[in-house]
PDB file of N, CA and C in Angstrom:
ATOM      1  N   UNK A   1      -5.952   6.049  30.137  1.00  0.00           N
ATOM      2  CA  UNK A   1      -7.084   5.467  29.438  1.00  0.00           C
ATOM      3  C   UNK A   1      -7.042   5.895  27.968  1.00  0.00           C
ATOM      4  N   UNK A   2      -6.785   5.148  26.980  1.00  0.00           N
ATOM      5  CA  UNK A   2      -7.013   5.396  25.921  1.00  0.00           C
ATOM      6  C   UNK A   2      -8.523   5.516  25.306  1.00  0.00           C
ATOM      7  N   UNK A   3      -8.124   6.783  24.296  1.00  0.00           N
ATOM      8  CA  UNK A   3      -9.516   7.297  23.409  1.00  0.00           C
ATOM      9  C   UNK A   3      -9.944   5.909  23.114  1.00  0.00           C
ATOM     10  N   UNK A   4     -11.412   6.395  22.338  1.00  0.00           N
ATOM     11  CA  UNK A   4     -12.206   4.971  21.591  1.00  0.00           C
ATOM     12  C   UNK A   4     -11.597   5.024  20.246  1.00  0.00           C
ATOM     13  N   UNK A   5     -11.450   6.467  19.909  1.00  0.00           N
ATOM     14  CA  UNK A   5     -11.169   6.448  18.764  1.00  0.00           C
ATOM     15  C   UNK A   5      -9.626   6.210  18.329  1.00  0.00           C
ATOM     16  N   UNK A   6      -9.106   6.140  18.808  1.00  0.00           N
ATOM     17  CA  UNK A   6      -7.378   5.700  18.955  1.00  0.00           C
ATOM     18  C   UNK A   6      -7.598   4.149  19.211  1.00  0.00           C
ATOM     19  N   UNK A   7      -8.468   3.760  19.618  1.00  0.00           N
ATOM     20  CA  UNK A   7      -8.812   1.944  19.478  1.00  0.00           C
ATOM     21  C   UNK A   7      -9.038   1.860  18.136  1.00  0.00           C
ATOM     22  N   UNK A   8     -10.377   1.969  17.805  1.00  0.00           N
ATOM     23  CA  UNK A   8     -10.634   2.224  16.159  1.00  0.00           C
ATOM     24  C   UNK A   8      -9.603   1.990  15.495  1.00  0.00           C
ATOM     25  N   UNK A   9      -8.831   3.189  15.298  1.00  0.00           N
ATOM     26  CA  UNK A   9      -7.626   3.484  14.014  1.00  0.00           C
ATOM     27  C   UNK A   9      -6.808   1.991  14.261  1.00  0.00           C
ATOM     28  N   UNK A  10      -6.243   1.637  15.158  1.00  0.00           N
ATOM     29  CA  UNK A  10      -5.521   1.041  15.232  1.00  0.00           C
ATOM     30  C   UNK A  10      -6.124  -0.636  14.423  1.00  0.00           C
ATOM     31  N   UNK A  11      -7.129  -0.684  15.046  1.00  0.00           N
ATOM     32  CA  UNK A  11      -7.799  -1.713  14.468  1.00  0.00           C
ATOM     33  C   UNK A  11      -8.479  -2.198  12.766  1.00  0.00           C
ATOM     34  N   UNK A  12      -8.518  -0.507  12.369  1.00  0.00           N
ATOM     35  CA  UNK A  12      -8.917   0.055  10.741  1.00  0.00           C
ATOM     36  C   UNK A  12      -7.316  -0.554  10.221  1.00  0.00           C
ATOM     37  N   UNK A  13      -6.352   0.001  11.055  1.00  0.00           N
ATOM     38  CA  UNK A  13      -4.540  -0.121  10.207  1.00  0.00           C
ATOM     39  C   UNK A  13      -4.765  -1.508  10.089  1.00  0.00           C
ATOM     40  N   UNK A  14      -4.578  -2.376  10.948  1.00  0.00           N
ATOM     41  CA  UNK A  14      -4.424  -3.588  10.812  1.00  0.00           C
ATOM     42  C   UNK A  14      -5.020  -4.712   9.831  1.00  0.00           C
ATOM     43  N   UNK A  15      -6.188  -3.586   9.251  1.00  0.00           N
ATOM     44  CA  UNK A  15      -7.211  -4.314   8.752  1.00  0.00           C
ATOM     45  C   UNK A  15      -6.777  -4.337   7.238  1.00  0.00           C
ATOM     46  N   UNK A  16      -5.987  -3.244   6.844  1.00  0.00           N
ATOM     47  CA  UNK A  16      -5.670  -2.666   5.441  1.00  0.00           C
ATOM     48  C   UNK A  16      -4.692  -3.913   4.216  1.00  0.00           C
ATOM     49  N   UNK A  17      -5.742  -4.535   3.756  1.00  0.00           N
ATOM     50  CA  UNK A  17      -4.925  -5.432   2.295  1.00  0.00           C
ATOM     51  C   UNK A  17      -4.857  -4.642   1.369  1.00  0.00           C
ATOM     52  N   UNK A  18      -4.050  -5.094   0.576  1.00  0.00           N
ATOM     53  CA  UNK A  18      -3.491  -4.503  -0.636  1.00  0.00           C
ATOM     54  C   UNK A  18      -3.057  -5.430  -2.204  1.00  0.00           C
ATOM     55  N   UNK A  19      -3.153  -5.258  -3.304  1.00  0.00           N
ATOM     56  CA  UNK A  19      -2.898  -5.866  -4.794  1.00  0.00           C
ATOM     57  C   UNK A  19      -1.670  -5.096  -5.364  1.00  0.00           C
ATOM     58  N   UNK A  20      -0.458  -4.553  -4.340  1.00  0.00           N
ATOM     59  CA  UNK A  20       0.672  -4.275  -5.188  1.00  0.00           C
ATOM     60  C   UNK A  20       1.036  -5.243  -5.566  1.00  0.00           C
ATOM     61  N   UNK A  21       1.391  -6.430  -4.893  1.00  0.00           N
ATOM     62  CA  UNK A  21       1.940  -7.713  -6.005  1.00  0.00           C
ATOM     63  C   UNK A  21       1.395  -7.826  -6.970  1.00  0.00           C
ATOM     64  N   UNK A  22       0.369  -8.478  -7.034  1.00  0.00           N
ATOM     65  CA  UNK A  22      -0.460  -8.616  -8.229  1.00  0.00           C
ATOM     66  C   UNK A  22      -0.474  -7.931  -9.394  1.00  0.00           C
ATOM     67  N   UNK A  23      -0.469  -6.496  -8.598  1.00  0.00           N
ATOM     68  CA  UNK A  23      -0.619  -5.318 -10.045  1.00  0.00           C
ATOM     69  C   UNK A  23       0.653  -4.995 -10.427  1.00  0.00           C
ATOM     70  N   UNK A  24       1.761  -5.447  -9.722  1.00  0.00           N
ATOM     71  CA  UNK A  24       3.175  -4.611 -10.394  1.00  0.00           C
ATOM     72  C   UNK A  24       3.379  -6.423 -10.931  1.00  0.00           C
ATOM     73  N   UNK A  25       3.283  -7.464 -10.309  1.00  0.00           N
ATOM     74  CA  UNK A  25       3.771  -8.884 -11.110  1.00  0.00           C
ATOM     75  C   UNK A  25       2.522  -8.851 -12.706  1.00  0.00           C
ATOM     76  N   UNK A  26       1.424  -8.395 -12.727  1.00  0.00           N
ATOM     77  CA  UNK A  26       1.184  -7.785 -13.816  1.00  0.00           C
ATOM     78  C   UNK A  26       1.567  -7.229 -14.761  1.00  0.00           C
ATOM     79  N   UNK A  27       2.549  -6.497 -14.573  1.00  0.00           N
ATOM     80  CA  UNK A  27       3.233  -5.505 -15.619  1.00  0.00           C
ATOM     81  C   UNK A  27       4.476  -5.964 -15.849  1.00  0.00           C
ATOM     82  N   UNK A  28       5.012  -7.245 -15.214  1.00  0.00           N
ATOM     83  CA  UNK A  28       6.340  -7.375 -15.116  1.00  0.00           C
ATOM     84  C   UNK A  28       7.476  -6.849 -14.676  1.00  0.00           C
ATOM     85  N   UNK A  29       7.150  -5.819 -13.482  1.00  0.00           N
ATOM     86  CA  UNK A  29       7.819  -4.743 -12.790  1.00  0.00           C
ATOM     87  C   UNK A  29       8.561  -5.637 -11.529  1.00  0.00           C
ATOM     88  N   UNK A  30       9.705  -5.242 -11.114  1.00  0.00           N
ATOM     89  CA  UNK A  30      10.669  -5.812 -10.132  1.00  0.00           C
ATOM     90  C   UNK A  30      10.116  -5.421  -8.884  1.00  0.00           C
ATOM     91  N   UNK A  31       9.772  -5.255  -8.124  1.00  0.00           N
ATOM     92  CA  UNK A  31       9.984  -4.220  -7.017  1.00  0.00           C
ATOM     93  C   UNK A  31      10.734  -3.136  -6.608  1.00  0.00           C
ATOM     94  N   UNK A  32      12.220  -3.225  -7.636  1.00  0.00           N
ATOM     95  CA  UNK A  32      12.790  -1.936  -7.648  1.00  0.00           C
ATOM     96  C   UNK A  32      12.346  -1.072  -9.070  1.00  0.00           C
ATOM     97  N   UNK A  33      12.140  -1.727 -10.113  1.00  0.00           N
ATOM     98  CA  UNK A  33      11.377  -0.992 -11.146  1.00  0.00           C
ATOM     99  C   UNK A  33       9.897  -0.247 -10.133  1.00  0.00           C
ATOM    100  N   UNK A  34       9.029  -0.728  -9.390  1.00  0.00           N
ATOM    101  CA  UNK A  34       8.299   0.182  -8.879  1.00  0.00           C
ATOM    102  C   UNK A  34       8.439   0.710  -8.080  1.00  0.00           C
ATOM    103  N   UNK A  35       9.795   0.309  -7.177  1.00  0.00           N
ATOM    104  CA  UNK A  35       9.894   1.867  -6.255  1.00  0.00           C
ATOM    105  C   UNK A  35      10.465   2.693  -7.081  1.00  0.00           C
ATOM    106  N   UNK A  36      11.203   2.724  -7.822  1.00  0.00           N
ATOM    107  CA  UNK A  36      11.771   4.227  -8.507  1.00  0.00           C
ATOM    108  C   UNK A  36      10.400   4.764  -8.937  1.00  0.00           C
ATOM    109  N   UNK A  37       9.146   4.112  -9.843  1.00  0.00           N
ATOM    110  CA  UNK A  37       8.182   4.655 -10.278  1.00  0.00           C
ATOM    111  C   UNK A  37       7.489   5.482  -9.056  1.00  0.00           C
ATOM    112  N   UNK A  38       7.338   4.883  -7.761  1.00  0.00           N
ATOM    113  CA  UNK A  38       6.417   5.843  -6.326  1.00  0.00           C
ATOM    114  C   UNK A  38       7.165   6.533  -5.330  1.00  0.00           C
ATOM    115  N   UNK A  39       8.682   6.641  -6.365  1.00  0.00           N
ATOM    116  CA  UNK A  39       9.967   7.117  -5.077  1.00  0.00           C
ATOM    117  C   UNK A  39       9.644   6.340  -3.513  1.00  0.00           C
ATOM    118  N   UNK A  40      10.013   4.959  -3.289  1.00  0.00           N
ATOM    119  CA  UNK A  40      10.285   4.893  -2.302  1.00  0.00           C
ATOM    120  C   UNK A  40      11.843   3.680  -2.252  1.00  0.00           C
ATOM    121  N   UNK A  41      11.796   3.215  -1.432  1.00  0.00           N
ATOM    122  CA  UNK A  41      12.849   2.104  -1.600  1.00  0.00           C
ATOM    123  C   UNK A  41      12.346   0.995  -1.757  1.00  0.00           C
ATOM    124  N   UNK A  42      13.257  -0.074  -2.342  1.00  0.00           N
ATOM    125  CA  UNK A  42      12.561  -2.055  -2.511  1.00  0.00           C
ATOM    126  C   UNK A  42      12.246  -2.355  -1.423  1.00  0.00           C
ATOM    127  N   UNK A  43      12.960  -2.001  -0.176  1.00  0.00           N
ATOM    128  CA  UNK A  43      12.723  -2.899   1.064  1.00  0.00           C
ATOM    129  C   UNK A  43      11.301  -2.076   1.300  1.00  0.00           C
ATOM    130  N   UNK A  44      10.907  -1.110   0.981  1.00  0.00           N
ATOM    131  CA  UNK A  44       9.589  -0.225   1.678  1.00  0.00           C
ATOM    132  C   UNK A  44       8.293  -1.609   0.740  1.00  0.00           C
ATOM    133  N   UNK A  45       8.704  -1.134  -0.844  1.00  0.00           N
ATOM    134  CA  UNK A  45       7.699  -2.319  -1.320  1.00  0.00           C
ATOM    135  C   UNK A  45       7.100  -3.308  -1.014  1.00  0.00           C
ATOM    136  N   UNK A  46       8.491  -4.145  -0.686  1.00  0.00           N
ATOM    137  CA  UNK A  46       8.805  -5.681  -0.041  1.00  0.00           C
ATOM    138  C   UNK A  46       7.525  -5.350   1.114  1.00  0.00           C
ATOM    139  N   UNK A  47       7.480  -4.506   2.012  1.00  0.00           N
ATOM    140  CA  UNK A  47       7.293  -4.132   3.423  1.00  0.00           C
ATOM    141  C   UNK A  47       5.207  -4.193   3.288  1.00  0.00           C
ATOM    142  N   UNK A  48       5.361  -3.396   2.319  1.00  0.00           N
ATOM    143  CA  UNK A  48       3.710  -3.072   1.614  1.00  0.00           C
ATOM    144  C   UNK A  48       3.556  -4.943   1.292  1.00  0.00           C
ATOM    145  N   UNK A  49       3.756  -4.888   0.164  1.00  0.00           N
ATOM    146  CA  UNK A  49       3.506  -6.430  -0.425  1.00  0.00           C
ATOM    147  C   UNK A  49       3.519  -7.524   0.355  1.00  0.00           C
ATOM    148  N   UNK A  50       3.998  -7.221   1.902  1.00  0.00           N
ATOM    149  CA  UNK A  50       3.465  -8.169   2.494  1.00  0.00           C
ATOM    150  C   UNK A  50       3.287  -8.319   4.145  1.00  0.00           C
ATOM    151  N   UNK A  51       2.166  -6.884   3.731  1.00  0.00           N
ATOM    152  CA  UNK A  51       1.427  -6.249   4.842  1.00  0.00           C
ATOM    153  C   UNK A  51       1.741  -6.082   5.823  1.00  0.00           C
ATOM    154  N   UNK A  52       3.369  -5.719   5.572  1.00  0.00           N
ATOM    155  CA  UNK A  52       3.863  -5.764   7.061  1.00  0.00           C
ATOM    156  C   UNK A  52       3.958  -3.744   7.661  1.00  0.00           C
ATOM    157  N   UNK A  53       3.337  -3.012   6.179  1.00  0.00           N
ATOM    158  CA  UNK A  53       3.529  -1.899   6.346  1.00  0.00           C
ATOM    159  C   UNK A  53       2.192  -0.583   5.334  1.00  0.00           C
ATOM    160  N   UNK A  54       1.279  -0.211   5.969  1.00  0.00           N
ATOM    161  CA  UNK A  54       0.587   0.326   5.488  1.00  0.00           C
ATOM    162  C   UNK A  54       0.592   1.732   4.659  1.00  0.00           C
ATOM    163  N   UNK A  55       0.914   2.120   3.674  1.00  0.00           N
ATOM    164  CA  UNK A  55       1.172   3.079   3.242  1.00  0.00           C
ATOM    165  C   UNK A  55       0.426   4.711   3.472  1.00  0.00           C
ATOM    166  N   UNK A  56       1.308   5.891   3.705  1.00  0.00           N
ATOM    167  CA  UNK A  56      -0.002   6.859   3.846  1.00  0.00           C
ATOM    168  C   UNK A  56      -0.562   7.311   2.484  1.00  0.00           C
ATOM    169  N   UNK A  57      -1.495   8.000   2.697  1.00  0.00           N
ATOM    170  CA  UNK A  57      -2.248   8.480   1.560  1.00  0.00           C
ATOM    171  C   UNK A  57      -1.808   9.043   0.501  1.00  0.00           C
ATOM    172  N   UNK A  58      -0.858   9.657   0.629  1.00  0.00           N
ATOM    173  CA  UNK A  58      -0.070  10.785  -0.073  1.00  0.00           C
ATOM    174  C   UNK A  58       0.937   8.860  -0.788  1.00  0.00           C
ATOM    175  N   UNK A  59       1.612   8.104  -0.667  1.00  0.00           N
ATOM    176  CA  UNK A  59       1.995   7.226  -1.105  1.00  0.00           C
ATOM    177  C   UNK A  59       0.900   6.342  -1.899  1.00  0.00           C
ATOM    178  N   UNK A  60      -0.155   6.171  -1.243  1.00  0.00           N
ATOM    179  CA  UNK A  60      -1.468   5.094  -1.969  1.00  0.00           C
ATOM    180  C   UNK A  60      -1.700   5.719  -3.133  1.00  0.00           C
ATOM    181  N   UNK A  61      -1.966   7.327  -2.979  1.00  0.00           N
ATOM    182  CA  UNK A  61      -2.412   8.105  -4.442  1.00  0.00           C
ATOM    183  C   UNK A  61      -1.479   7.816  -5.554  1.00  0.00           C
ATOM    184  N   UNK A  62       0.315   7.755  -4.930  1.00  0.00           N
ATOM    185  CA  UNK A  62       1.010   7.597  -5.951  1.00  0.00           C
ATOM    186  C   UNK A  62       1.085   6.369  -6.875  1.00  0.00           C
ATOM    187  N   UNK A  63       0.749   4.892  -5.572  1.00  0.00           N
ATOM    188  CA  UNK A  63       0.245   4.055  -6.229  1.00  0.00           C
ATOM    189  C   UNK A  63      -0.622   4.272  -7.211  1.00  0.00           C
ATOM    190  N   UNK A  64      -2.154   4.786  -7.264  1.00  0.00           N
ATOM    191  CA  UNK A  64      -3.152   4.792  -8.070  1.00  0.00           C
ATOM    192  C   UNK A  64      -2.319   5.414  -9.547  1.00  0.00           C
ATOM    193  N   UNK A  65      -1.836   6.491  -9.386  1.00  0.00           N
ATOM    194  CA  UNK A  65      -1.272   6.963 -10.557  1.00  0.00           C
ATOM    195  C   UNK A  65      -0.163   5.826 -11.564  1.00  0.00           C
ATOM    196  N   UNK A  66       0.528   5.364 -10.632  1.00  0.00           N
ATOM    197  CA  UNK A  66       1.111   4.429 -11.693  1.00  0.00           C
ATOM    198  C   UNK A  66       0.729   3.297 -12.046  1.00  0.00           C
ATOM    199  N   UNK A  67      -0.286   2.989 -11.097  1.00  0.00           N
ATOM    200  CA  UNK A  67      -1.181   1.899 -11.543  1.00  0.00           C
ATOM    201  C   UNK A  67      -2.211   2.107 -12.471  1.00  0.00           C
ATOM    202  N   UNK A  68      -2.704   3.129 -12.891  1.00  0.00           N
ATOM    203  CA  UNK A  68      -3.650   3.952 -13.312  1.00  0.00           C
ATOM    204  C   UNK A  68      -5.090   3.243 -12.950  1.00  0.00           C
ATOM    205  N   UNK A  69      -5.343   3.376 -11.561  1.00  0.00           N
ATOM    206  CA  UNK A  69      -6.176   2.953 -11.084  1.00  0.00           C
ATOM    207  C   UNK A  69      -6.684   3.406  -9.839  1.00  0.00           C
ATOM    208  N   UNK A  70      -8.055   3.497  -9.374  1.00  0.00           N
ATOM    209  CA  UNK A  70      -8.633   4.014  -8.356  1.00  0.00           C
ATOM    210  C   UNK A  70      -7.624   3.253  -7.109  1.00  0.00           C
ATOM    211  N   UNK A  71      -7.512   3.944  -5.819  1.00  0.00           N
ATOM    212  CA  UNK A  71      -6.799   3.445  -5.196  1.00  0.00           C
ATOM    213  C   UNK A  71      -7.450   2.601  -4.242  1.00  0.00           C
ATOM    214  N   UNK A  72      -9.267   2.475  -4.257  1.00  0.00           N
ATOM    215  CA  UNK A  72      -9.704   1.135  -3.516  1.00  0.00           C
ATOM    216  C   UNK A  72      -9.922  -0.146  -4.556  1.00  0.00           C
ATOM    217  N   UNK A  73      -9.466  -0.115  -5.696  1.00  0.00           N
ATOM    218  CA  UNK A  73      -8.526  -1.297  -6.229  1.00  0.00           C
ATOM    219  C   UNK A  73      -7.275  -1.867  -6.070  1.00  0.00           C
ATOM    220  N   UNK A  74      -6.376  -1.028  -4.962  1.00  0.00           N
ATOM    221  CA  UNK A  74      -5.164  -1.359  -5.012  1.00  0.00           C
ATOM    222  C   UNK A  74      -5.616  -1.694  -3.007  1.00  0.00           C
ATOM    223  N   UNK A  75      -6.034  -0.428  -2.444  1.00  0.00           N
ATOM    224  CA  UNK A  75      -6.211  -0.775  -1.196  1.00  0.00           C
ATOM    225  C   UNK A  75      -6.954  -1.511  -0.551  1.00  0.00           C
ATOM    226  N   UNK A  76      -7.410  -2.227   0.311  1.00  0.00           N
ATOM    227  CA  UNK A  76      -9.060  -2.378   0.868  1.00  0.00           C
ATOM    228  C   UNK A  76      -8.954  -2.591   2.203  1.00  0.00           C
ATOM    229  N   UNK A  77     -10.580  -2.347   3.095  1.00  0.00           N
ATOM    230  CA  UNK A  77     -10.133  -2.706   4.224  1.00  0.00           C
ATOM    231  C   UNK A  77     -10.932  -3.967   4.454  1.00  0.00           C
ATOM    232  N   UNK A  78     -10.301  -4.751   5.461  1.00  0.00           N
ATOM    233  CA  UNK A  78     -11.133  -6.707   5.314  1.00  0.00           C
ATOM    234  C   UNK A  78     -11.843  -5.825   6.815  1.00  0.00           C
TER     235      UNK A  78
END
């Protein structure tokens, strides 16, 4: 029997949109120009940008920093 709260999370993940496109096609950044900026790889970007992969916290913050922006401008949950 699964927890309630292990229902929850799962249902919070799924829920999670995001404005990396937007904000890095903003700046004129490649997707590999912004993974070198949040150390990760293009295919991880690619992966974010189109919600096929939710980033952890410790990654979202790094977003905010190079975005120079709060990170529930970059994150949200629908």
């Amino acid at each position: 029997m699964e927890s309630e709260l292990y229902n929850e999370a799962n249902l919070l993940a799924g829920a999670v949109q995001n404005r990396v496109k937007a904000l890095r096609t903003e700046r004129s950044w490649t997707q590999e120009q912004l993974a070198k900026r949040v150390g990760v790889s293009r295919q991880s970007i690619n992966s974010i940008e189109r919600n096929r992969y939710v980033p952890s916290l410790q990654l979202a913050l790094k977003f905010a920093r190079v975005f120079d922006c709060p990170t529930d401008e970059i994150f949200t949950l629908e």
